[in-house]
Protein backbone atom coordinates (compact mmCIF):
# COMPACT_ATOMS: atom_id res chain seq x y z
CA UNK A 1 1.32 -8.64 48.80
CA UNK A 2 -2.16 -10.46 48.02
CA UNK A 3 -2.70 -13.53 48.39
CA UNK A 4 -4.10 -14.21 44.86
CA UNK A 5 -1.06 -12.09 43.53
CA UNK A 6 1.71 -14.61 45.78
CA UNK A 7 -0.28 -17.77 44.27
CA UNK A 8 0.08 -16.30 40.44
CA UNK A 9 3.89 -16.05 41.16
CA UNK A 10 4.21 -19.16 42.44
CA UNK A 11 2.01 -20.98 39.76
CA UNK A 12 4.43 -19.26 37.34
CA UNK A 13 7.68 -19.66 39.11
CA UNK A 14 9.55 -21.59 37.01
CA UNK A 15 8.68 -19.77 33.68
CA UNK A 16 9.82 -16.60 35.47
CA UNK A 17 12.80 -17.99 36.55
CA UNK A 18 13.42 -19.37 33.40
CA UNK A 19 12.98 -15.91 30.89
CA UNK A 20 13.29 -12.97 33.14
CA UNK A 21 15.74 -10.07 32.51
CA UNK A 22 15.92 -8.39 35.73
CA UNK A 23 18.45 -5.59 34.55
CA UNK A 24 15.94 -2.47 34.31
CA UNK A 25 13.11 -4.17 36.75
CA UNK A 26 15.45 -4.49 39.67
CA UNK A 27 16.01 -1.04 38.94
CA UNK A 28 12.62 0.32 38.55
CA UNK A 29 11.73 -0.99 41.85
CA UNK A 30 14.43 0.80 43.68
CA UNK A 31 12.80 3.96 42.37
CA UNK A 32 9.50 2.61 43.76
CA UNK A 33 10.88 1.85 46.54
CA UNK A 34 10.11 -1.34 46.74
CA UNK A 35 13.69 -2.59 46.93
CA UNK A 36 16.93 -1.06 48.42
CA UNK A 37 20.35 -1.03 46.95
CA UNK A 38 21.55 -3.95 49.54
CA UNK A 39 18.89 -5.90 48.21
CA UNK A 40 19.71 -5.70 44.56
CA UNK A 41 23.13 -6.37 45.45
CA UNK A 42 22.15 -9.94 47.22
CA UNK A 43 20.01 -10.69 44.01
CA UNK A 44 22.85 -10.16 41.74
CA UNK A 45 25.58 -11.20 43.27
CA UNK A 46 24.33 -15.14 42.62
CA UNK A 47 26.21 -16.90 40.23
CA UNK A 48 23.64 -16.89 37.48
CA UNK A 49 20.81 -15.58 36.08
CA UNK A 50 18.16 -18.12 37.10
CA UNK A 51 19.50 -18.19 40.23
CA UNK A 52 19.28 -14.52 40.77
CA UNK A 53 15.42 -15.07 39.49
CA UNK A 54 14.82 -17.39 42.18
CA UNK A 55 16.65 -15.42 44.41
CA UNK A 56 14.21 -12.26 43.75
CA UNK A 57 10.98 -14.04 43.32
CA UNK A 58 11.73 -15.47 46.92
CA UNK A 59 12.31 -11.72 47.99
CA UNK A 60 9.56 -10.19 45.70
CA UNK A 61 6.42 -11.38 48.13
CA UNK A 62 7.70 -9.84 51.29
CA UNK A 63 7.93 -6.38 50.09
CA UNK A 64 4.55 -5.24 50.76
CA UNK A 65 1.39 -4.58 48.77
CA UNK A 66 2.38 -2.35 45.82
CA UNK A 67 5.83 -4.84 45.24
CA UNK A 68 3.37 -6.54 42.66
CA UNK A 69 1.43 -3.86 40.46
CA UNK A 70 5.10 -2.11 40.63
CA UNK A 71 6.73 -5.70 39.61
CA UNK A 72 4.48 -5.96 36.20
CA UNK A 73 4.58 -1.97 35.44
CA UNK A 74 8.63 -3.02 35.64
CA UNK A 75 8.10 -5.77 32.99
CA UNK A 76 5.83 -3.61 30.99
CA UNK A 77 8.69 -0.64 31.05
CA UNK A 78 11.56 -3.50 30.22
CA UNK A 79 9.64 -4.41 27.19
CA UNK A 80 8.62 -8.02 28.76
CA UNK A 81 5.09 -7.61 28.10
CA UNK A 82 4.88 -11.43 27.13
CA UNK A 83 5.42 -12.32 31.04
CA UNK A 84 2.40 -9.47 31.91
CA UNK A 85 0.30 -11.53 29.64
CA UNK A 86 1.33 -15.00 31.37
CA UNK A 87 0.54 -13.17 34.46
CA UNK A 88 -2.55 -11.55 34.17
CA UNK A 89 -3.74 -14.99 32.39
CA UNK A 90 -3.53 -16.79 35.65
CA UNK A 91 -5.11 -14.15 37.22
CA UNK A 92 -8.38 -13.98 35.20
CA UNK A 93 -8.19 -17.45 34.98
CA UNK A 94 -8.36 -17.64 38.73
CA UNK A 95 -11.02 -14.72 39.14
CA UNK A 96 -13.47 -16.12 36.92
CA UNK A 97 -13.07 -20.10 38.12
CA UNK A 98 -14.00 -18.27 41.80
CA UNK A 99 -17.36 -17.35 40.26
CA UNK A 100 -18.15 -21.48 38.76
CA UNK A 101 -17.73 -19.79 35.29
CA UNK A 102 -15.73 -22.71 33.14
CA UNK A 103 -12.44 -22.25 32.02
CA UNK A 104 -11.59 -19.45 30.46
CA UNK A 105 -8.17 -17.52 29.27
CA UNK A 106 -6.81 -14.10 29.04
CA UNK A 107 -5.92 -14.15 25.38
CA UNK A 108 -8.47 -15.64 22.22
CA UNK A 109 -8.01 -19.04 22.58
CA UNK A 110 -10.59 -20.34 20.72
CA UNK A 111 -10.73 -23.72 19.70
CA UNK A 112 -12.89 -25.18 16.75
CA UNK A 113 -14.91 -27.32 18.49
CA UNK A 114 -15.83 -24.88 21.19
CA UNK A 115 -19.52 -24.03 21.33
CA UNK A 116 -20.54 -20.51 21.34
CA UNK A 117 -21.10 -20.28 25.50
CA UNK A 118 -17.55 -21.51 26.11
CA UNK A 119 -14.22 -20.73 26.23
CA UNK A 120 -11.26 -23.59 26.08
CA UNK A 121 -8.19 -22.50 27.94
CA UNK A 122 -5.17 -23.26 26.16
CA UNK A 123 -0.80 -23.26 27.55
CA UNK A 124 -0.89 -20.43 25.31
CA UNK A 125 -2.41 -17.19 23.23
CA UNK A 126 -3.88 -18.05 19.71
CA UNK A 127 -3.28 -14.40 19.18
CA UNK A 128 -0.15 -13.34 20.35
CA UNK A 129 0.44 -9.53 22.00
CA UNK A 130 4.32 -8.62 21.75
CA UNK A 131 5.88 -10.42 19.25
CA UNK A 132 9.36 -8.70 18.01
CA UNK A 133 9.75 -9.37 14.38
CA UNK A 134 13.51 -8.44 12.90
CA UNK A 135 11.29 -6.95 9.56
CA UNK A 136 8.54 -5.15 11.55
CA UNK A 137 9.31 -1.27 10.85
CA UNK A 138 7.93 -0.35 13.80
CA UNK A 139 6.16 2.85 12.39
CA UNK A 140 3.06 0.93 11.95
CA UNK A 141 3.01 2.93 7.96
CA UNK A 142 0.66 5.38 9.68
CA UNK A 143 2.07 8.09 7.74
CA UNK A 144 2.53 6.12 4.27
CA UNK A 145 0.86 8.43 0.94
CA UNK A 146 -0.93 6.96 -1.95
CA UNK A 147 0.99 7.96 -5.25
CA UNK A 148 -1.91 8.73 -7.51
CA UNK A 149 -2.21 6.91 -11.08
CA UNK A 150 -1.62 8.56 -14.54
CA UNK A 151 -4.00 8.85 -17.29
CA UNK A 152 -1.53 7.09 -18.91
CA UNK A 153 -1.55 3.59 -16.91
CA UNK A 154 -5.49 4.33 -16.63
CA UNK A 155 -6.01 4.51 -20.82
CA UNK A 156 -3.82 1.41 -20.83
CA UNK A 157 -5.73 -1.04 -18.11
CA UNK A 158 -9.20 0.53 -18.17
CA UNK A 159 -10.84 -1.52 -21.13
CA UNK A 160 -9.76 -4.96 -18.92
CA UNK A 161 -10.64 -4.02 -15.44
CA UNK A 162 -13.21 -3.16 -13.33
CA UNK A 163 -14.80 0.51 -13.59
CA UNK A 164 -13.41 2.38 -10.45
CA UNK A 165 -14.10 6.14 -11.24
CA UNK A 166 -16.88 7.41 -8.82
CA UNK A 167 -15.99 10.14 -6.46
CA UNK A 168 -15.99 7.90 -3.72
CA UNK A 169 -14.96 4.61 -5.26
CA UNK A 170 -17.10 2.98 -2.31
CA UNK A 171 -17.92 2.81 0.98
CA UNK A 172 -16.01 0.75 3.49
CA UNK A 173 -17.47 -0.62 6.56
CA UNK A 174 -14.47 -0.90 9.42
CA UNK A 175 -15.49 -3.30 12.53
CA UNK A 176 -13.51 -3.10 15.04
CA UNK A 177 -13.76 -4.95 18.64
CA UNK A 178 -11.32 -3.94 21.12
CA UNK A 179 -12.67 -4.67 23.82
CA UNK A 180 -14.76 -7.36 25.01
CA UNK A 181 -17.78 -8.33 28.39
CA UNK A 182 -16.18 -9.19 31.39
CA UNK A 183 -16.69 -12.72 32.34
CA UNK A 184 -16.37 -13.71 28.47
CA UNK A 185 -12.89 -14.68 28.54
CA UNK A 186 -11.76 -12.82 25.47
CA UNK A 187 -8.99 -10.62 26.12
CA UNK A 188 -8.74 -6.68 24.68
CA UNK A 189 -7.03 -6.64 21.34
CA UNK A 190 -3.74 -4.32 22.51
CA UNK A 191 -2.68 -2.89 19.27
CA UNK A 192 -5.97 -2.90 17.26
CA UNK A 193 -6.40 0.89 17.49
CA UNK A 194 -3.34 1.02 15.29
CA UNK A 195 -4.49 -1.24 12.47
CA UNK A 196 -8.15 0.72 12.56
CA UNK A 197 -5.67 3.79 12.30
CA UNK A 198 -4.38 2.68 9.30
CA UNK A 199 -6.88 1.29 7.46
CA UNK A 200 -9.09 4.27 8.11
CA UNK A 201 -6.04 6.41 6.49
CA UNK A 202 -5.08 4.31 3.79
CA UNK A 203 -9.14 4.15 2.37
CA UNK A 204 -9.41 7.63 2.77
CA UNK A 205 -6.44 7.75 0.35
CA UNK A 206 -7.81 5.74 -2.24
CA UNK A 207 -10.83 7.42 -2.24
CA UNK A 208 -13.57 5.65 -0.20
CA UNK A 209 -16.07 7.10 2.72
CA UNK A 210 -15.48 5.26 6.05
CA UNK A 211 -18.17 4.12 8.23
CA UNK A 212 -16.31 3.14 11.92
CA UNK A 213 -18.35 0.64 14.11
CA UNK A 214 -16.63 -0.43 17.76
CA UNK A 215 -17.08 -2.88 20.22
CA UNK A 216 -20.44 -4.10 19.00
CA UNK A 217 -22.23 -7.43 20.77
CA UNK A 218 -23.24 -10.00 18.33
CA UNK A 219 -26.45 -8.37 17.42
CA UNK A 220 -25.57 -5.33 16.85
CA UNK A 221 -22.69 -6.26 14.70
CA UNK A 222 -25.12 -8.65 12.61
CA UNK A 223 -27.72 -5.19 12.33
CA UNK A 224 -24.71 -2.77 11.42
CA UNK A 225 -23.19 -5.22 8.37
CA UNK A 226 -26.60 -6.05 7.42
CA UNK A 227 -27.20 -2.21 7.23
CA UNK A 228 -24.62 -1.40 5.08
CA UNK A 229 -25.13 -3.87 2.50
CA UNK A 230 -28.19 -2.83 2.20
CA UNK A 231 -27.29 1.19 1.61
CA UNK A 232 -28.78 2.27 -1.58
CA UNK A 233 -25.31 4.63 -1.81
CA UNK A 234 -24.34 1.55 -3.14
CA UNK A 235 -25.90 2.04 -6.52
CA UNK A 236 -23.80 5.28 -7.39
CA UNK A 237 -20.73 3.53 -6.68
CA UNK A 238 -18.23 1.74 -8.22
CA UNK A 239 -17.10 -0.84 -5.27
CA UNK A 240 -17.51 -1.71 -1.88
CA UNK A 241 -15.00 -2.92 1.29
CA UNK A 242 -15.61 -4.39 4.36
CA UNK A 243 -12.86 -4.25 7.01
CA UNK A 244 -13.37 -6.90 10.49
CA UNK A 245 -11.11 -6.77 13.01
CA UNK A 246 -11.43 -9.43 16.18
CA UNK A 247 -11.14 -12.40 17.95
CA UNK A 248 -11.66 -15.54 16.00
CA UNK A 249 -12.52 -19.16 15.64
CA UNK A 250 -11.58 -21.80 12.27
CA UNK A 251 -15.33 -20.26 10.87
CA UNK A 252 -16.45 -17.56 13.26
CA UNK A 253 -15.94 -13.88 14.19
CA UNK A 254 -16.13 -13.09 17.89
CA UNK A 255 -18.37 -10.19 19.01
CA UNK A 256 -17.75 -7.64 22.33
CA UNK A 257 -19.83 -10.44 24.26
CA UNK A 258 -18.09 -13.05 23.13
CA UNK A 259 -20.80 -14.45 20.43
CA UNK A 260 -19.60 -16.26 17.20
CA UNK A 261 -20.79 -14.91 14.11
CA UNK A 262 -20.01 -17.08 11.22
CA UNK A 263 -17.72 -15.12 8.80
CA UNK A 264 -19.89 -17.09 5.57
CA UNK A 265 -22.78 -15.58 7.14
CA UNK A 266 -21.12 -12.05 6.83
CA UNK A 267 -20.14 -12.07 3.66
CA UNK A 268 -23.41 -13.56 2.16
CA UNK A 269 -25.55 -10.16 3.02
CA UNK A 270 -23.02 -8.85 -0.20
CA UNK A 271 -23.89 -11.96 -2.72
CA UNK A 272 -25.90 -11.00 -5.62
CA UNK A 273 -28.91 -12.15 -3.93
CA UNK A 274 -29.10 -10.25 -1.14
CA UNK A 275 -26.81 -7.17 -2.48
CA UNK A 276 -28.45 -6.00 -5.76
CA UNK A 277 -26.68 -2.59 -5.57
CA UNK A 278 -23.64 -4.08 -5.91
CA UNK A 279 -24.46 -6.71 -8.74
CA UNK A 280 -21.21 -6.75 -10.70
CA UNK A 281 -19.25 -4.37 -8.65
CA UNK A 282 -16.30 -5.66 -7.01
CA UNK A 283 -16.52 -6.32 -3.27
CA UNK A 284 -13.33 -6.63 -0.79
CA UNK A 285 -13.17 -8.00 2.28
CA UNK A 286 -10.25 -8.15 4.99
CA UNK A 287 -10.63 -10.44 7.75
CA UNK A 288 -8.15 -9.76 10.49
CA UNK A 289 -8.66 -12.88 12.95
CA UNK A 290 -7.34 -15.97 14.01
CA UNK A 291 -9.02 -18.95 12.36
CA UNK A 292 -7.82 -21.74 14.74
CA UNK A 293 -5.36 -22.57 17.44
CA UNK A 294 -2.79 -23.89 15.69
CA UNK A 295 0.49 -21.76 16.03
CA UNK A 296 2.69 -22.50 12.83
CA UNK A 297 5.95 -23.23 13.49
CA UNK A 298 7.45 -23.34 10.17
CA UNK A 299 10.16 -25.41 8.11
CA UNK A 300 13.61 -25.17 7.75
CA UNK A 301 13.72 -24.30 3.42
CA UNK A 302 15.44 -26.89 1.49
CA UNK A 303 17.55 -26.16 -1.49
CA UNK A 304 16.80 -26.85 -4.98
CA UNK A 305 13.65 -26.14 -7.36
CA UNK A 306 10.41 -27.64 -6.87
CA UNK A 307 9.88 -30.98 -9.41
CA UNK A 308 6.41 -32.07 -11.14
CA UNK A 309 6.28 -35.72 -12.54
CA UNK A 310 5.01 -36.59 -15.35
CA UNK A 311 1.60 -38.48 -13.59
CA UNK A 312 1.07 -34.66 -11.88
CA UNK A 313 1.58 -33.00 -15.78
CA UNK A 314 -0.92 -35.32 -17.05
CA UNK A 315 -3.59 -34.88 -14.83
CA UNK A 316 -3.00 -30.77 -15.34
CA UNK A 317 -3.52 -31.20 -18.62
CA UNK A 318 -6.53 -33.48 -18.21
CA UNK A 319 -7.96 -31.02 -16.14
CA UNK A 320 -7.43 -27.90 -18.18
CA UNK A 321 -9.36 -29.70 -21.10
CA UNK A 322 -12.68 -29.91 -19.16
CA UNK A 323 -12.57 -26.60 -17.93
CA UNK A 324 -11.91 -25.77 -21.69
CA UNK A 325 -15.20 -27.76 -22.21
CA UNK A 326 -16.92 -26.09 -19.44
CA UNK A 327 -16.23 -22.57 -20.06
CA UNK A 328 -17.57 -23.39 -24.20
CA UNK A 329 -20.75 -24.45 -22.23
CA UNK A 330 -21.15 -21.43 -19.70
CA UNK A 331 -20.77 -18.91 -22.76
CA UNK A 332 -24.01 -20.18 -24.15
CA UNK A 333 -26.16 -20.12 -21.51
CA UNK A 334 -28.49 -16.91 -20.81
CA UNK A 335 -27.17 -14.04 -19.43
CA UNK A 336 -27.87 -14.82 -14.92
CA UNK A 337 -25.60 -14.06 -12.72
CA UNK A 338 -24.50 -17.26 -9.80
CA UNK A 339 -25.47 -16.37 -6.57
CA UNK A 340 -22.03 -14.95 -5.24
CA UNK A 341 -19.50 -13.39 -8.17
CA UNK A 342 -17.11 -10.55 -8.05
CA UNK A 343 -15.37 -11.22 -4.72
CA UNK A 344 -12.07 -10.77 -3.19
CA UNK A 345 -11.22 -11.90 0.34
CA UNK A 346 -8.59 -11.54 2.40
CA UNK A 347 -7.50 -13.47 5.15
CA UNK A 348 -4.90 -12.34 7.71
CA UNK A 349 -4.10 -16.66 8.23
CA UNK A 350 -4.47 -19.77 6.79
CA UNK A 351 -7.62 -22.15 8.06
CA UNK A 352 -6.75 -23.25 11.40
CA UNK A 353 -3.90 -21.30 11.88
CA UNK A 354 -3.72 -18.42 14.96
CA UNK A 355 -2.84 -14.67 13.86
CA UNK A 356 -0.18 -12.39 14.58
CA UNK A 357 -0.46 -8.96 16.25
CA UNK A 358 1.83 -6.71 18.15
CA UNK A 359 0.54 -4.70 21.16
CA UNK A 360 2.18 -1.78 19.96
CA UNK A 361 2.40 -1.90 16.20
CA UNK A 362 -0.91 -3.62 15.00
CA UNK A 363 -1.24 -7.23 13.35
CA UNK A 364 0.87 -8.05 11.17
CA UNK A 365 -1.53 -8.44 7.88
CA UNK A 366 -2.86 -4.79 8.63
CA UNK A 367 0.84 -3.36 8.80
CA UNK A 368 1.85 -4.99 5.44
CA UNK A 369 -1.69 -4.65 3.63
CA UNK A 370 -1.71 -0.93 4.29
CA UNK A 371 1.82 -0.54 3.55
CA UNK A 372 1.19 -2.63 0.10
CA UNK A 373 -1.55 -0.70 -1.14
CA UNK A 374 0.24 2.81 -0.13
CA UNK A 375 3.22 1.18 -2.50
CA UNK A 376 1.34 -0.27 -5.34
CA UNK A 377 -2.55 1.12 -5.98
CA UNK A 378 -1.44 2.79 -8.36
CA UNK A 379 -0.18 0.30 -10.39
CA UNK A 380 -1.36 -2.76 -9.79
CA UNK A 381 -4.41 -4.21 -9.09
CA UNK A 382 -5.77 -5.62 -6.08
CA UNK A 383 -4.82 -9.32 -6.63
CA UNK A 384 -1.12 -8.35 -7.72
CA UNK A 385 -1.22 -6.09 -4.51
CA UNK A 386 -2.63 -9.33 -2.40
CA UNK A 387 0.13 -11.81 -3.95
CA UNK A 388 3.37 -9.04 -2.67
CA UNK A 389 1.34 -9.22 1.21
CA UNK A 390 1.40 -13.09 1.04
CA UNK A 391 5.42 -13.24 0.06
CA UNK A 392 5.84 -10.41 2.67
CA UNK A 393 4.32 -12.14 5.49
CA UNK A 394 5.69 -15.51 4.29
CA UNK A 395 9.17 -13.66 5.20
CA UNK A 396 7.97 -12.52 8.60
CA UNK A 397 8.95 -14.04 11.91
CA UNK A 398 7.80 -13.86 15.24
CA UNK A 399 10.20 -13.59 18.45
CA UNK A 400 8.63 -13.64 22.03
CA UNK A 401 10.56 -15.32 24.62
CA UNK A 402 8.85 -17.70 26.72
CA UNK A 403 5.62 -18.17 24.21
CA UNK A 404 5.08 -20.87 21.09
CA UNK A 405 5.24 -17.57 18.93
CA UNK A 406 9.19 -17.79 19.26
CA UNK A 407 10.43 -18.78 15.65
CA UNK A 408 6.82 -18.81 14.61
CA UNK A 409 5.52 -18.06 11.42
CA UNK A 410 2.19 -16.92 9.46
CA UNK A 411 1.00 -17.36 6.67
CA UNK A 412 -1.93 -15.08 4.45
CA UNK A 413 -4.04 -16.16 1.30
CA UNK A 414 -6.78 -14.68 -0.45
CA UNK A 415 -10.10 -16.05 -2.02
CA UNK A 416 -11.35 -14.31 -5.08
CA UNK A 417 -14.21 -14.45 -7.58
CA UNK A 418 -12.66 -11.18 -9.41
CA UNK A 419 -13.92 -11.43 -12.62
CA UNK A 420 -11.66 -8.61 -13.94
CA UNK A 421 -8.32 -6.86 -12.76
CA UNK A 422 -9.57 -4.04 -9.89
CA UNK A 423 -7.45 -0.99 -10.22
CA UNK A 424 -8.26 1.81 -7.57
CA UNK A 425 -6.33 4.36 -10.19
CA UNK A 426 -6.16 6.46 -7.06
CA UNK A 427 -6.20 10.13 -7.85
CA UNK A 428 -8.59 10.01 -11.23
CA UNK A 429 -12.43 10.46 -11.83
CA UNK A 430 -14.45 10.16 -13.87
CA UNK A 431 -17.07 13.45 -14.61
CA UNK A 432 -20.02 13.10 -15.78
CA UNK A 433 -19.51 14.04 -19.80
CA UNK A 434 -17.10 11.35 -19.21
CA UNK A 435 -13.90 13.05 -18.88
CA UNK A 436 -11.07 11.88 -16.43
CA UNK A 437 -9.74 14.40 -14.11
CA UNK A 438 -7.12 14.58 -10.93
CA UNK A 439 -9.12 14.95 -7.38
């Protein structure tokens, strides 16, 4: 075995002899042959299972040069990816530290005082890979189908919501980054490919044109948004969606070479300002990122309602009457539009808080938005839709042994400037003499 590859095991000895589960391992390596029948025998015969670890990390290093590639291929194949990532962490860690480059981690661990040539190195991944959740369906809703709205629920809501008719609705702009420089210290996104997957699908569904980009450096990601607010397409449609997928920071998007784009930045190129083709049009935007370090833990619930006293009633009420005042004023005034209006975005986290993906399944936002949507377009609109993907992630849980993502929880939200209800009323169009038919 390597010397680098003897020092990782050591530097994580106790954490391995802590959480693993030999069972299937021990037994994948006597099909490498990297371990005979006596030897598993002498492991598990100890007493107990930490001291069979020990026992077979002190073996592990004398079995010659493949024992350790074989060893993590093991873990992968016994569903311990979570001690792969602790692993190969140490590793890059200690590759890149060789070449003076400061610290830097396998997973996004971004802090939000970082600067945008460095990378902090935290105990442990703001994004996590494997995390087992008991309400994760596991099918990642690849293969979920849009029900398509009646003419019925569409002469009912149309008068009050947005006008979402054109054949397509939109376009939707999808970046995804997968994969990022060496030497950055931003890890590939296992699991991504499935929430592009699905978010490619479920837009196709509702009736929008997808434009993929991939694994773009900062510039080019700033050129290809830019781009496509600026498509004059724009003007014959109804609505607009942009779709980010990445690393993240508390305010920034990371890029392939680990450049920080500010998200504000982003979304400004669609204000009313800069985005004239899509002046009262609805735009959407899902941000699938962590936006800090911080890995909520949760609360235990208590019982009992929530209670408002009367000092809290009083100041609603005080409140509600200047608005009232306010909104007398505003319908007076010429007819302008503010600089930034008819926005919805949603966030896979709260500010400050780390995101939740699984390697295999995709992040946990992307599995329940696309899932939502497939359930409810078409009948209720997109902030009804939003609301049932907050209470279903409130609800979710995160299990990986040996990781602050055990018992840990995450929360979504959404901003919005919506100035109507946006249906998609998938299924119907409008034609041009103004009659509705099925597509």
């Amino acid at each position: 075995m390597k010397k680098r590859h003897r020092n990782t095991l050591i530097k994580n000895r106790v954490e391995l002899a802590k959480c693993l589960h030999l069972d299937e391992v021990l037994q994948y390596l006597v099909q490498c042959g990297i371990l005979t029948d006596v030897t598993v025998e002498r492991i598990t015969s100890k007493p107990t299972r930490f001291s069979q670890n020990v026992a077979f990390l002190t073996c592990l290093p004398t079995r010659g040069p493949k024992a350790y590639g074989n060893f993590l291929e093991g873990l992968r194949i016994s569903s311990q990816e979570h001690l792969v990532d602790i692993l190969e962490k140490v590793e890059i860690s200690n590759a890149i530290s060789t070449k003076t480059i400061a610290s830097a981690t396998l997973h996004a661990t971004i802090l939000s005082n970082v600067n945008e040539n460095s990378v902090c190195t935290r105990n442990q991944p703001t994004e996590i890979g494997k995390c087992k959740d008991k309400n994760d369906t596991k099918d990642g809703h690849s293969r979920l189908r849009v029900q398509n709205s009646t003419i019925a629920f569409f002469n009912e809501t149309y008068n009050s919501s947005y006008k979402m008719t054109t054949k397509p609705r939109g376009y939707v702009l999808i970046v995804c980054i997968s994969r990022f420089n060496a030497g950055v210290g931003l890890p590939d996104r296992q699991g991504t490919d499935v929430d592009k997957k699905n978010l490619l699908a479920i837009f196709e569904q509702i009736n929008y044109k997808t434009i993929l980009v991939e694994n773009c450096n900062k510039s080019e990601m700033e050129r290809q948004v830019k781009h496509f607010a600026q498509m004059e397409e724009h003007r014959k449609c109804d609505s607009c969606a942009v779709a980010i997928l990445s690393h993240g920071s508390k305010t920034d998007i990371y890029a392939s070479d680990g450049r920080r784009i500010p998200m504000e930045s982003l979304i400004k190129m669609f204000d009313n300002v800069n985005c004239p083709q899509l002046q009262n049009k609805p735009k959407i935007f899902f941000i699938q990122c962590c936006r800090g370090d911080n890995m909520d833990q949760g609360i235990d619930a208590t019982d009992g309602p929530p209670t408002l006293n009367g000092e809290t009633s009083d100041s609603c009420n005080s409140t509600m009457h200047s608005i009232t005042a306010d909104v007398d004023i505003i319908s007076t005034a010429s007819k302008r539009l503010p600089t930034s209006s008819d926005m919805i975005i949603g966030y896979a986290t709260l500010q400050g808080n780390a995101a939740l993906r699984n390697t295999r399944h995709g992040s946990w936002y992307i599995q329940v938005l696309v899932k939502k949507i497939a359930q409810h377009a078409h009948e209720m609109d997109l902030l009804e839709i939003l609301t049932l993907v907050n209470s279903a992630i409130k609800n979710k849980e995160g299990h990986s042994t040996g990781f602050d993502s055990q018992g840990s929880k995450e929360m979504s939200e959404f901003q919005s400037t919506l100035c109507k209800k946006l249906f998609f009323y998938p299924g119907i169009v409008q034609t041009e003499k103004d009659q509705l038919q099925y597509i």
